[in-house]
N, C-alpha and C. Protein backbone atom coordinates (compact mmCIF):
# COMPACT_ATOMS: atom_id res chain seq x y z
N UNK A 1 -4.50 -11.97 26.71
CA UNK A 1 -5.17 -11.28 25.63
C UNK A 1 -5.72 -12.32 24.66
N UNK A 2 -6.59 -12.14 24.28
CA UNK A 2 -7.84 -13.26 23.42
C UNK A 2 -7.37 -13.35 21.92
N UNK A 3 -7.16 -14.04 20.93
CA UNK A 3 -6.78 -14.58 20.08
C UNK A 3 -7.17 -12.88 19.16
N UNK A 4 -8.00 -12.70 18.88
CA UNK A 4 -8.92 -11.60 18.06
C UNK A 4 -9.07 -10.51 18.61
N UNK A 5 -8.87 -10.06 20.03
CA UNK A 5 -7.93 -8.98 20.21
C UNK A 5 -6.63 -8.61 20.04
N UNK A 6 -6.01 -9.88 20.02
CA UNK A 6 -4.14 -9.64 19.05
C UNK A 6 -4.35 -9.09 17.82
N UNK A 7 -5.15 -9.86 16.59
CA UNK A 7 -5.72 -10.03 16.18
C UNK A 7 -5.94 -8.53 15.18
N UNK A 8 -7.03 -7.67 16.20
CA UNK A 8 -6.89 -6.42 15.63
C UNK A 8 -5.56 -5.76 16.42
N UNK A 9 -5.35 -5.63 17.18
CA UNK A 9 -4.41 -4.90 17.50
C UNK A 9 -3.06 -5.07 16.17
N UNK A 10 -2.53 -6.37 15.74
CA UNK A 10 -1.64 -6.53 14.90
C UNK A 10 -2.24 -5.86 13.50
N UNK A 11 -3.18 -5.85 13.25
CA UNK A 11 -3.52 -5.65 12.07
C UNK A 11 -3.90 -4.08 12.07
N UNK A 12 -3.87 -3.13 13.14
CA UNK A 12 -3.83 -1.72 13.33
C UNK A 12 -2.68 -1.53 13.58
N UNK A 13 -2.10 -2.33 13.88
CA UNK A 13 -0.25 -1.93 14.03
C UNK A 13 0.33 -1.63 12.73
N UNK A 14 0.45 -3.09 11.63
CA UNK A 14 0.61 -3.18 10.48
C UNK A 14 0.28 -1.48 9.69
N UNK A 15 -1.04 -1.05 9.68
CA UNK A 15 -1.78 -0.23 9.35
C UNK A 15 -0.81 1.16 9.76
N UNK A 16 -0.90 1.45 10.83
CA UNK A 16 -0.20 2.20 11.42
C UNK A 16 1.49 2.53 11.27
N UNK A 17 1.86 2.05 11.15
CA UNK A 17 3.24 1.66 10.52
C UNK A 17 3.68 1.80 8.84
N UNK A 18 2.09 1.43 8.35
CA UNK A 18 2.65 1.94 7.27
C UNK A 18 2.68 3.33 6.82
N UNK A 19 1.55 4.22 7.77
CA UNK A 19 1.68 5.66 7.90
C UNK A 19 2.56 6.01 8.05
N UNK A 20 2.95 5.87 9.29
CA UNK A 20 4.37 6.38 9.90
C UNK A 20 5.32 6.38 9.06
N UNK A 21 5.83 4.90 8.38
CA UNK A 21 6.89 4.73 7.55
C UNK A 21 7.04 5.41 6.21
N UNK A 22 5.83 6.32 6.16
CA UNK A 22 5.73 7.00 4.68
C UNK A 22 6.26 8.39 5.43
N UNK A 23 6.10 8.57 6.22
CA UNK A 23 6.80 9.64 6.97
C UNK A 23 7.97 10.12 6.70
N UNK A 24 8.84 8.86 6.94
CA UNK A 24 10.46 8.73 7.00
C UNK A 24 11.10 9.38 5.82
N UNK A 25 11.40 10.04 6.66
CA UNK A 25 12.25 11.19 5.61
C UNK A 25 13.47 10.70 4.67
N UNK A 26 13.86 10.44 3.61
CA UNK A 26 14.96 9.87 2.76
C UNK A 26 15.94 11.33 2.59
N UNK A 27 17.07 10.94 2.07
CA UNK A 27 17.70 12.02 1.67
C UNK A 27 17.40 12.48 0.18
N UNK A 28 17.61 13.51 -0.43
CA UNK A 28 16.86 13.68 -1.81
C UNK A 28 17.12 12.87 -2.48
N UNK A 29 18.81 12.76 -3.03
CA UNK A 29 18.79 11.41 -3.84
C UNK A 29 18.07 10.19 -3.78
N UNK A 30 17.86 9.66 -2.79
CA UNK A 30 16.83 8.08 -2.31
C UNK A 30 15.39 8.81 -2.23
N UNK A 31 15.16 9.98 -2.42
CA UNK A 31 13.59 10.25 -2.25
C UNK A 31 12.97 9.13 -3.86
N UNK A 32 13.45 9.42 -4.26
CA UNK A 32 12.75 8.06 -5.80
C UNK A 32 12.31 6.95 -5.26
N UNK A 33 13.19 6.69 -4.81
CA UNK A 33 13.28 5.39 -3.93
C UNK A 33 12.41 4.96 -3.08
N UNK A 34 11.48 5.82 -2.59
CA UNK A 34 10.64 6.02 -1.02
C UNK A 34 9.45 4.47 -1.64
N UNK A 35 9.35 3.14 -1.18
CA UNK A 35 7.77 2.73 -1.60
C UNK A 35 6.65 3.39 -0.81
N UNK A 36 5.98 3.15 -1.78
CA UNK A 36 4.49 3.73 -0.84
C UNK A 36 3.75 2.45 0.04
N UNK A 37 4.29 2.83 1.21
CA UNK A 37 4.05 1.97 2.27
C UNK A 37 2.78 1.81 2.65
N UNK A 38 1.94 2.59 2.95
CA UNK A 38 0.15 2.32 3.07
C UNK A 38 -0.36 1.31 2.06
N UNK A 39 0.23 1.64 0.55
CA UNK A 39 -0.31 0.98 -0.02
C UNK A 39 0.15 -0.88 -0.40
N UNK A 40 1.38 -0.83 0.04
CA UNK A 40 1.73 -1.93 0.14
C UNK A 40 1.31 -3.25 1.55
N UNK A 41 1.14 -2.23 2.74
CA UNK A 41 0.60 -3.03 3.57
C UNK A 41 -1.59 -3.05 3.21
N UNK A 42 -1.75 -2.27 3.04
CA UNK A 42 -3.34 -2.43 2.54
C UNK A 42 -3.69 -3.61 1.79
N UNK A 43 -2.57 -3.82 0.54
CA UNK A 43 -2.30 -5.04 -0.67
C UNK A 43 -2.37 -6.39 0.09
N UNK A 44 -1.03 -6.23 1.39
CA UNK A 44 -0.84 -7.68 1.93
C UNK A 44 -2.12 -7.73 2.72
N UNK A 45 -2.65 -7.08 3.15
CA UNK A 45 -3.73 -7.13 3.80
C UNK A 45 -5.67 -7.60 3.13
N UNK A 46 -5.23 -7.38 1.90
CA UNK A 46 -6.35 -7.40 0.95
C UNK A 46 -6.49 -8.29 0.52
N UNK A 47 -4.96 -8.94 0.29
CA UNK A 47 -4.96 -10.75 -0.04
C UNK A 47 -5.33 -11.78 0.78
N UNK A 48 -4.74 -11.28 2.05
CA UNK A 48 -4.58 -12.45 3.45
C UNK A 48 -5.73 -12.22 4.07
N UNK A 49 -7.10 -11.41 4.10
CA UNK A 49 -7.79 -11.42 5.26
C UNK A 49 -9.22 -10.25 4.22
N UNK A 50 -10.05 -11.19 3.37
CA UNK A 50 -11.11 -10.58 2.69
C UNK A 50 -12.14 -9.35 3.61
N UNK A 51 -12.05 -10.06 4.91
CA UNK A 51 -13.37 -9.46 5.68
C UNK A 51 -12.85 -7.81 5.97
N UNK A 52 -11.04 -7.88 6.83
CA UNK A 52 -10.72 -6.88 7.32
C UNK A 52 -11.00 -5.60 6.42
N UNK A 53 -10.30 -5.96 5.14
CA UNK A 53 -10.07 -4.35 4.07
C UNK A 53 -11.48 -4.22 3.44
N UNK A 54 -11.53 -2.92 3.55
CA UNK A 54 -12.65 -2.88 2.76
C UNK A 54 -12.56 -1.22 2.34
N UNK A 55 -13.60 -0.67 0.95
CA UNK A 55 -12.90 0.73 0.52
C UNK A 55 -12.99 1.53 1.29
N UNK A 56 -14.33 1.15 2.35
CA UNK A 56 -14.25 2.52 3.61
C UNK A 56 -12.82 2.44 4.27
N UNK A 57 -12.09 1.90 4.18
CA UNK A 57 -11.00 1.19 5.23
C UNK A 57 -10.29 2.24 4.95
N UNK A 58 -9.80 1.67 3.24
CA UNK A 58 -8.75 2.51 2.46
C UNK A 58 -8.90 4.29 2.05
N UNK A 59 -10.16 4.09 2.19
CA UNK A 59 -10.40 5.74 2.19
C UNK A 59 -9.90 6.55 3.39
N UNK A 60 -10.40 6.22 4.57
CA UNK A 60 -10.19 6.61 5.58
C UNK A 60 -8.54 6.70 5.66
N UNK A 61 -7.33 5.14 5.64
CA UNK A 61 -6.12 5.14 5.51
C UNK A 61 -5.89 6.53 4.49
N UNK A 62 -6.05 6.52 3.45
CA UNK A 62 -6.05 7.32 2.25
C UNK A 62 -6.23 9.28 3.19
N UNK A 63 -6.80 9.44 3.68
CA UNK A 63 -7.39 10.70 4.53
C UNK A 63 -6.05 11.10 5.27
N UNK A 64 -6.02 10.02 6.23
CA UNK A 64 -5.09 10.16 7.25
C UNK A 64 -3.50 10.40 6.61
N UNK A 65 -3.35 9.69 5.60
CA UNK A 65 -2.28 9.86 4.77
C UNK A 65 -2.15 11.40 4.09
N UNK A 66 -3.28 11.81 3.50
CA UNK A 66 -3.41 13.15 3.51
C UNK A 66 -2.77 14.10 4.39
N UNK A 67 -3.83 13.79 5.46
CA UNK A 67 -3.46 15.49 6.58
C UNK A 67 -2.17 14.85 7.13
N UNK A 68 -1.62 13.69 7.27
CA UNK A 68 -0.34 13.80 7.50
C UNK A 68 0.97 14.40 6.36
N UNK A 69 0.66 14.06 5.22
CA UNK A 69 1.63 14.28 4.52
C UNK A 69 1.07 15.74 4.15
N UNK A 70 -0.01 16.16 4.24
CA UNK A 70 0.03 17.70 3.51
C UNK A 70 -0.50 17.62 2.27
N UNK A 71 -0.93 17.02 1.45
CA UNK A 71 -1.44 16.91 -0.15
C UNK A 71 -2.44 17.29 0.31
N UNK A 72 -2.95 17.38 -1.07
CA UNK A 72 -4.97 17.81 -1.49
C UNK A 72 -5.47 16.74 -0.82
N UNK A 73 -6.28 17.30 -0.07
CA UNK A 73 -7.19 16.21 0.85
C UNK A 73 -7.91 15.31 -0.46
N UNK A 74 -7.59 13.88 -0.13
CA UNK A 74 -8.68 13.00 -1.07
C UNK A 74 -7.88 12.21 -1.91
N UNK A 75 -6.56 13.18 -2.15
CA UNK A 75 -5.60 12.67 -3.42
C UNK A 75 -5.14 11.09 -3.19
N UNK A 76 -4.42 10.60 -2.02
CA UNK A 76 -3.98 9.58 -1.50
C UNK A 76 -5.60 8.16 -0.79
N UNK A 77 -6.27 8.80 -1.24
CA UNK A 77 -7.92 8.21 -0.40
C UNK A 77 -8.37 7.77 -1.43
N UNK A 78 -7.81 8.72 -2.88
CA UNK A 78 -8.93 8.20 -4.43
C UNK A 78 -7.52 7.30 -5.08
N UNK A 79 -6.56 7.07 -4.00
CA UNK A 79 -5.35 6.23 -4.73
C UNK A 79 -5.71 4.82 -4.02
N UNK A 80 -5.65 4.72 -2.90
CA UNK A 80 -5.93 4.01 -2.13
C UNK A 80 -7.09 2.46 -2.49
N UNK A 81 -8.46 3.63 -2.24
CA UNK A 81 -9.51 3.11 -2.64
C UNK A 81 -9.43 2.68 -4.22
N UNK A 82 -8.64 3.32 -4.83
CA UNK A 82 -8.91 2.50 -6.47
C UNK A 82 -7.32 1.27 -6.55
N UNK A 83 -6.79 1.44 -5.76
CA UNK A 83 -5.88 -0.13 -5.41
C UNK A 83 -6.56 -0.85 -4.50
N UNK A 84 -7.33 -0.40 -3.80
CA UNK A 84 -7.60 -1.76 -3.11
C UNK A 84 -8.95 -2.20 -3.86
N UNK A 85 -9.63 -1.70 -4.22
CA UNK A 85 -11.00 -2.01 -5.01
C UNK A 85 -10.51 -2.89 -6.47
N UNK A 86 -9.19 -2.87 -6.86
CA UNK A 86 -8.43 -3.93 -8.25
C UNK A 86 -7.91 -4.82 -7.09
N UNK A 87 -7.47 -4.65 -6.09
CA UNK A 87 -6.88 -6.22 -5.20
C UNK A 87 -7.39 -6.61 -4.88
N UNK A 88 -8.93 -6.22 -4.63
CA UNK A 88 -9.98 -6.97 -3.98
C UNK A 88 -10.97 -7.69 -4.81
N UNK A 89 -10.58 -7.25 -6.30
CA UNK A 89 -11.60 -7.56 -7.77
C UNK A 89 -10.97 -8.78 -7.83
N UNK A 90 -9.52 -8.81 -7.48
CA UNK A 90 -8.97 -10.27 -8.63
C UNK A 90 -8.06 -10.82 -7.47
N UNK A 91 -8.67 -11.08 -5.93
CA UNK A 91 -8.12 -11.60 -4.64
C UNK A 91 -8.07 -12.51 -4.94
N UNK A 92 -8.78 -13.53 -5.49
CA UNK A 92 -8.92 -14.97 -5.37
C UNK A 92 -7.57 -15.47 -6.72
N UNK A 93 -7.55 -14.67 -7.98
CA UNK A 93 -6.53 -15.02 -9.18
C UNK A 93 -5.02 -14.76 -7.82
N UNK A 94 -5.10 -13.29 -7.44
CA UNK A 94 -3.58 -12.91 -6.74
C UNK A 94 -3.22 -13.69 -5.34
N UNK A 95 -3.76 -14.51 -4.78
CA UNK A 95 -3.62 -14.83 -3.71
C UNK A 95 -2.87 -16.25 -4.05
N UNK A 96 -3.29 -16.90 -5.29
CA UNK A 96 -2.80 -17.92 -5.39
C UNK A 96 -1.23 -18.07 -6.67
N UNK A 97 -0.93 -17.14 -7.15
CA UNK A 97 -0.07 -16.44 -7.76
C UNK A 97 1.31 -16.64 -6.99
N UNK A 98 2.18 -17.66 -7.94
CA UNK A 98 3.15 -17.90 -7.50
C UNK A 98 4.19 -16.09 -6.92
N UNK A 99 5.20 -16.19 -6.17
CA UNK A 99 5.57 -15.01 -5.72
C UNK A 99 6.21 -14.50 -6.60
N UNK A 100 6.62 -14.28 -7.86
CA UNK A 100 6.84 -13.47 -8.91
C UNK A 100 6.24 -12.72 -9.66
N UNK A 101 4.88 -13.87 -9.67
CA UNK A 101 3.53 -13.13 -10.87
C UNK A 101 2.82 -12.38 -9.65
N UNK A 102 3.10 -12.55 -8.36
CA UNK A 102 2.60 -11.33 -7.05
C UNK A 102 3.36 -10.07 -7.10
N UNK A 103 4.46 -10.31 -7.06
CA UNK A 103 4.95 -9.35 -7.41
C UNK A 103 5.00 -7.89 -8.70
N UNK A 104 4.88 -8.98 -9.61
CA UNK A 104 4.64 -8.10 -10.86
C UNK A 104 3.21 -7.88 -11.18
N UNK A 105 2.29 -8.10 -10.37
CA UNK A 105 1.19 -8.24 -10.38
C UNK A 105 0.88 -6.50 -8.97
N UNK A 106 1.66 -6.50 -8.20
CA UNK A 106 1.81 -5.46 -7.52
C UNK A 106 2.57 -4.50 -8.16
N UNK A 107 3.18 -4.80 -9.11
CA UNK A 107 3.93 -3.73 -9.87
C UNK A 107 3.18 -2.73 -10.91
N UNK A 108 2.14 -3.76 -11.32
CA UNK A 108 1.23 -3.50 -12.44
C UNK A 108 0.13 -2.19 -11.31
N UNK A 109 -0.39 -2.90 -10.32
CA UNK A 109 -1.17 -2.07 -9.31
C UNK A 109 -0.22 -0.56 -8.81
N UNK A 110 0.97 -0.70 -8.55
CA UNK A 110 1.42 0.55 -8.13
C UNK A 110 2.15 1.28 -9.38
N UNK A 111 2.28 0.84 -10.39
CA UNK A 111 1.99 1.84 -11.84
C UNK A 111 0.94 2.47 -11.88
N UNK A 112 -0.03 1.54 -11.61
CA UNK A 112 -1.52 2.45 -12.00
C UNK A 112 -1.75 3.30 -10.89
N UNK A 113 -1.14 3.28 -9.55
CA UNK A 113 -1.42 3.95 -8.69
C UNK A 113 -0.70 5.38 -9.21
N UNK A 114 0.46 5.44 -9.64
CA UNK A 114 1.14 6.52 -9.95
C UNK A 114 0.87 7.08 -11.13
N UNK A 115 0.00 6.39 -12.16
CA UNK A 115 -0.79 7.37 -13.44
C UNK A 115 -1.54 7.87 -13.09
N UNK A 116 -2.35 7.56 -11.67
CA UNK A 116 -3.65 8.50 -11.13
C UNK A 116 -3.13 9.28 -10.49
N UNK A 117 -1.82 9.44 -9.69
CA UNK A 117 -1.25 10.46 -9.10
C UNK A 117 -0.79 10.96 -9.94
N UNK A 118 -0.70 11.36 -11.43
CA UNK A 118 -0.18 11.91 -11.65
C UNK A 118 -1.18 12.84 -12.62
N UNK A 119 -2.43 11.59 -13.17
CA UNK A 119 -3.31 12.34 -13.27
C UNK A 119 -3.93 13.70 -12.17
N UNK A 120 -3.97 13.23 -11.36
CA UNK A 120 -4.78 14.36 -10.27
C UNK A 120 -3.90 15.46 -9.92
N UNK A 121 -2.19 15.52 -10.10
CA UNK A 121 -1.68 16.36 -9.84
C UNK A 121 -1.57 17.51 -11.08
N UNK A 122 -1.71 16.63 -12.16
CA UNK A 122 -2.03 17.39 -13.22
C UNK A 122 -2.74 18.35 -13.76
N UNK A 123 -4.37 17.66 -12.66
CA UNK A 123 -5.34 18.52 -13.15
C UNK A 123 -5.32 19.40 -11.72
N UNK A 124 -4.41 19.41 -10.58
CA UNK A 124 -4.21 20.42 -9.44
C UNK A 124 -3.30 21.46 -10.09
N UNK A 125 -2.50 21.17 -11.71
CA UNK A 125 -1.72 22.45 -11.82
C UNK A 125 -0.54 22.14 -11.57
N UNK A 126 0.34 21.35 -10.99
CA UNK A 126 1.53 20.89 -11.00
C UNK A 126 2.15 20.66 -12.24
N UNK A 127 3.49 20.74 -12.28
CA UNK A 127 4.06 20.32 -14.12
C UNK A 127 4.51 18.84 -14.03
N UNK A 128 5.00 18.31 -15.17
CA UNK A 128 5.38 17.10 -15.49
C UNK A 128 6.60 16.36 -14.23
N UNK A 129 6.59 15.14 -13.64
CA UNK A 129 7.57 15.34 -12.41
C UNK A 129 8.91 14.52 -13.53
N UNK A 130 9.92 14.47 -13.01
CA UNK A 130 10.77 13.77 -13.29
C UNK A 130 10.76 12.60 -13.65
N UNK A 131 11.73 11.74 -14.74
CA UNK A 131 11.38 10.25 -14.96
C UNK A 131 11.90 9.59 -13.64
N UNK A 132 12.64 10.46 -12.24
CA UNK A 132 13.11 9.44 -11.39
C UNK A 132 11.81 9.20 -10.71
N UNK A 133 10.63 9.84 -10.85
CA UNK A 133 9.68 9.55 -10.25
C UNK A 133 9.10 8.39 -10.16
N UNK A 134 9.05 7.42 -11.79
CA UNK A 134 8.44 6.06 -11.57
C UNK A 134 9.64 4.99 -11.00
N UNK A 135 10.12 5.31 -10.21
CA UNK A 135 10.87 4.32 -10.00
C UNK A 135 10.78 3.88 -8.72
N UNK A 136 9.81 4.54 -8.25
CA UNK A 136 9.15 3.88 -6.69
C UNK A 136 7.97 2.20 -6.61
N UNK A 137 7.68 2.73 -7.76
CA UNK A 137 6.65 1.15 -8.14
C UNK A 137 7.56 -0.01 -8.46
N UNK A 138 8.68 0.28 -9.06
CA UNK A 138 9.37 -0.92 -9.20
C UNK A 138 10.32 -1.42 -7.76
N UNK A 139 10.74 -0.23 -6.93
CA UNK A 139 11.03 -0.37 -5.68
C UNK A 139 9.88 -1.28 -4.42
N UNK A 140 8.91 -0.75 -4.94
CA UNK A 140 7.60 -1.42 -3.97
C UNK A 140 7.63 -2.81 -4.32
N UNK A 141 7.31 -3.23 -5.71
CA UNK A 141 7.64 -4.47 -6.36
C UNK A 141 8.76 -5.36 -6.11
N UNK A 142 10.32 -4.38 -6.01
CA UNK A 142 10.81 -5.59 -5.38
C UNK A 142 11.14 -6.27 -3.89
N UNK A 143 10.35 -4.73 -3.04
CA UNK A 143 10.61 -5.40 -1.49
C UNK A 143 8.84 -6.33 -1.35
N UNK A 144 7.95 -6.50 -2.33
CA UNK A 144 7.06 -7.11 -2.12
C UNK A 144 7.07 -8.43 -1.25
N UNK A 145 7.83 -9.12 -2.22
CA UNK A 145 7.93 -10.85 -1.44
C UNK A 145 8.63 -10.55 -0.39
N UNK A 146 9.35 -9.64 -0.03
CA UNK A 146 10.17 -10.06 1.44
C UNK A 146 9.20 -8.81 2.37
N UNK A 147 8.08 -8.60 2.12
CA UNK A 147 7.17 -7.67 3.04
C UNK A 147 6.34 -8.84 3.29
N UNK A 148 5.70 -9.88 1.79
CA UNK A 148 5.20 -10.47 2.26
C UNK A 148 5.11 -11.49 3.26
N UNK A 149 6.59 -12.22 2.55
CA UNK A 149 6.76 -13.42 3.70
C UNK A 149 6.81 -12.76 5.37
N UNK A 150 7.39 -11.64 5.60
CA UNK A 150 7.61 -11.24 6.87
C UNK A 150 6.57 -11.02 7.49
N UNK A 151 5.68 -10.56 7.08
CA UNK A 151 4.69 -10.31 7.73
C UNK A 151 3.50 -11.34 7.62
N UNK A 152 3.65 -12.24 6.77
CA UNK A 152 3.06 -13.61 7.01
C UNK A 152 3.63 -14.64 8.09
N UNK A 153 5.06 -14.52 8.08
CA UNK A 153 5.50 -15.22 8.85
C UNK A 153 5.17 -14.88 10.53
N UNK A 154 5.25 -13.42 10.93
CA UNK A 154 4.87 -12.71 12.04
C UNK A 154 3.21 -13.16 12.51
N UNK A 155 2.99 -13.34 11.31
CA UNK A 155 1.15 -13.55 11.81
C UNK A 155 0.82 -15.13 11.68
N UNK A 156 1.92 -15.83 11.38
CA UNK A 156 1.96 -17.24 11.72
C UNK A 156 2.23 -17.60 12.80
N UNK A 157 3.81 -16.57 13.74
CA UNK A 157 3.93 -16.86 14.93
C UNK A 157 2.92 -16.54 16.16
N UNK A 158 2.44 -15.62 15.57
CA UNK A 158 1.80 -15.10 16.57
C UNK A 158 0.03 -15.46 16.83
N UNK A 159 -0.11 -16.83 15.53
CA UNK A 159 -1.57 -17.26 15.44
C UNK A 159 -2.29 -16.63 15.17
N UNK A 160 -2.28 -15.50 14.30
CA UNK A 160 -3.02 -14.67 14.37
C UNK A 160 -4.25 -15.59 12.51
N UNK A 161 -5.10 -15.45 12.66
CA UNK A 161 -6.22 -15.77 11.58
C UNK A 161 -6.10 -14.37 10.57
């Protein structure tokens, strides 16, 4: 198999996986807990590889995330696309960002992801959610560096560009 057919295949895996893994059912107590996995692999992906992500990308991810999970079609597509369109504004400042200020720098991005979810659920008519609710961005934030290195390290072994 040719360098750039691994290549995409790893990088639709990645993709794929992070669908799935948003899937995974927690028990209620750890539902707080759940990171939002699409959007965390989209991030590592937005830093490491300019050409691949792009907002059609994340929209589409964003869709599929939809009709899988059941929300208002668009809700997870207008989350998506407005995180990756800020990781892709300030790629060149975050890429070189020691792994703390990446981190909190992803923390800052999946806050804002969850004021727009909460905007849009707001204006769907839903009531105020719980304060255990923000506590998934700081969860995303701290498995950041060990999503990142792993999956940098995986695409080191495997040569992947």
């Amino acid at each position: 198999m040719s360098r750039q057919r691994l290549s995409q295949w790893w990088f639709a895996g990645t993709v794929l996986f992070g669908l799935v893994s948003m899937l995974v059912p927690f028990p209620g107590v750890l539902e707080p807990f759940k990171p939002y996995w699409p959007a965390l692999i989209l991030l590592y992906w937005s830093l490491e590889s300019e050409d691949r992500v792009t907002l059609g990308l994340a929209f589409m991810v964003g869709v599929a995330a939809d009709l899988l999970n059941g929300v208002v079609l668009g809700e997870q597509a207008l989350r998506l696309c407005a995180l990756v369109f800020i990781a892709l504004r300030f790629r060149s400042r975050l890429r070189f960002f020691p792994m703390w200020q990446q981190a909190l720098a992803v923390l800052a991005l999946l806050l804002n992801d969850r004021v727009l979810l909460l905007v849009v659920r707001l204006l769907a008519g839903a009531s105020l959610p719980p304060a255990s609710w923000w506590v998934s961005p700081f969860v995303g934030a701290a498995l950041w560096p060990f999503l990142f290195l792993l999956l940098d390290d995986l695409r080191a072994r495997l040569r992947i560009q």
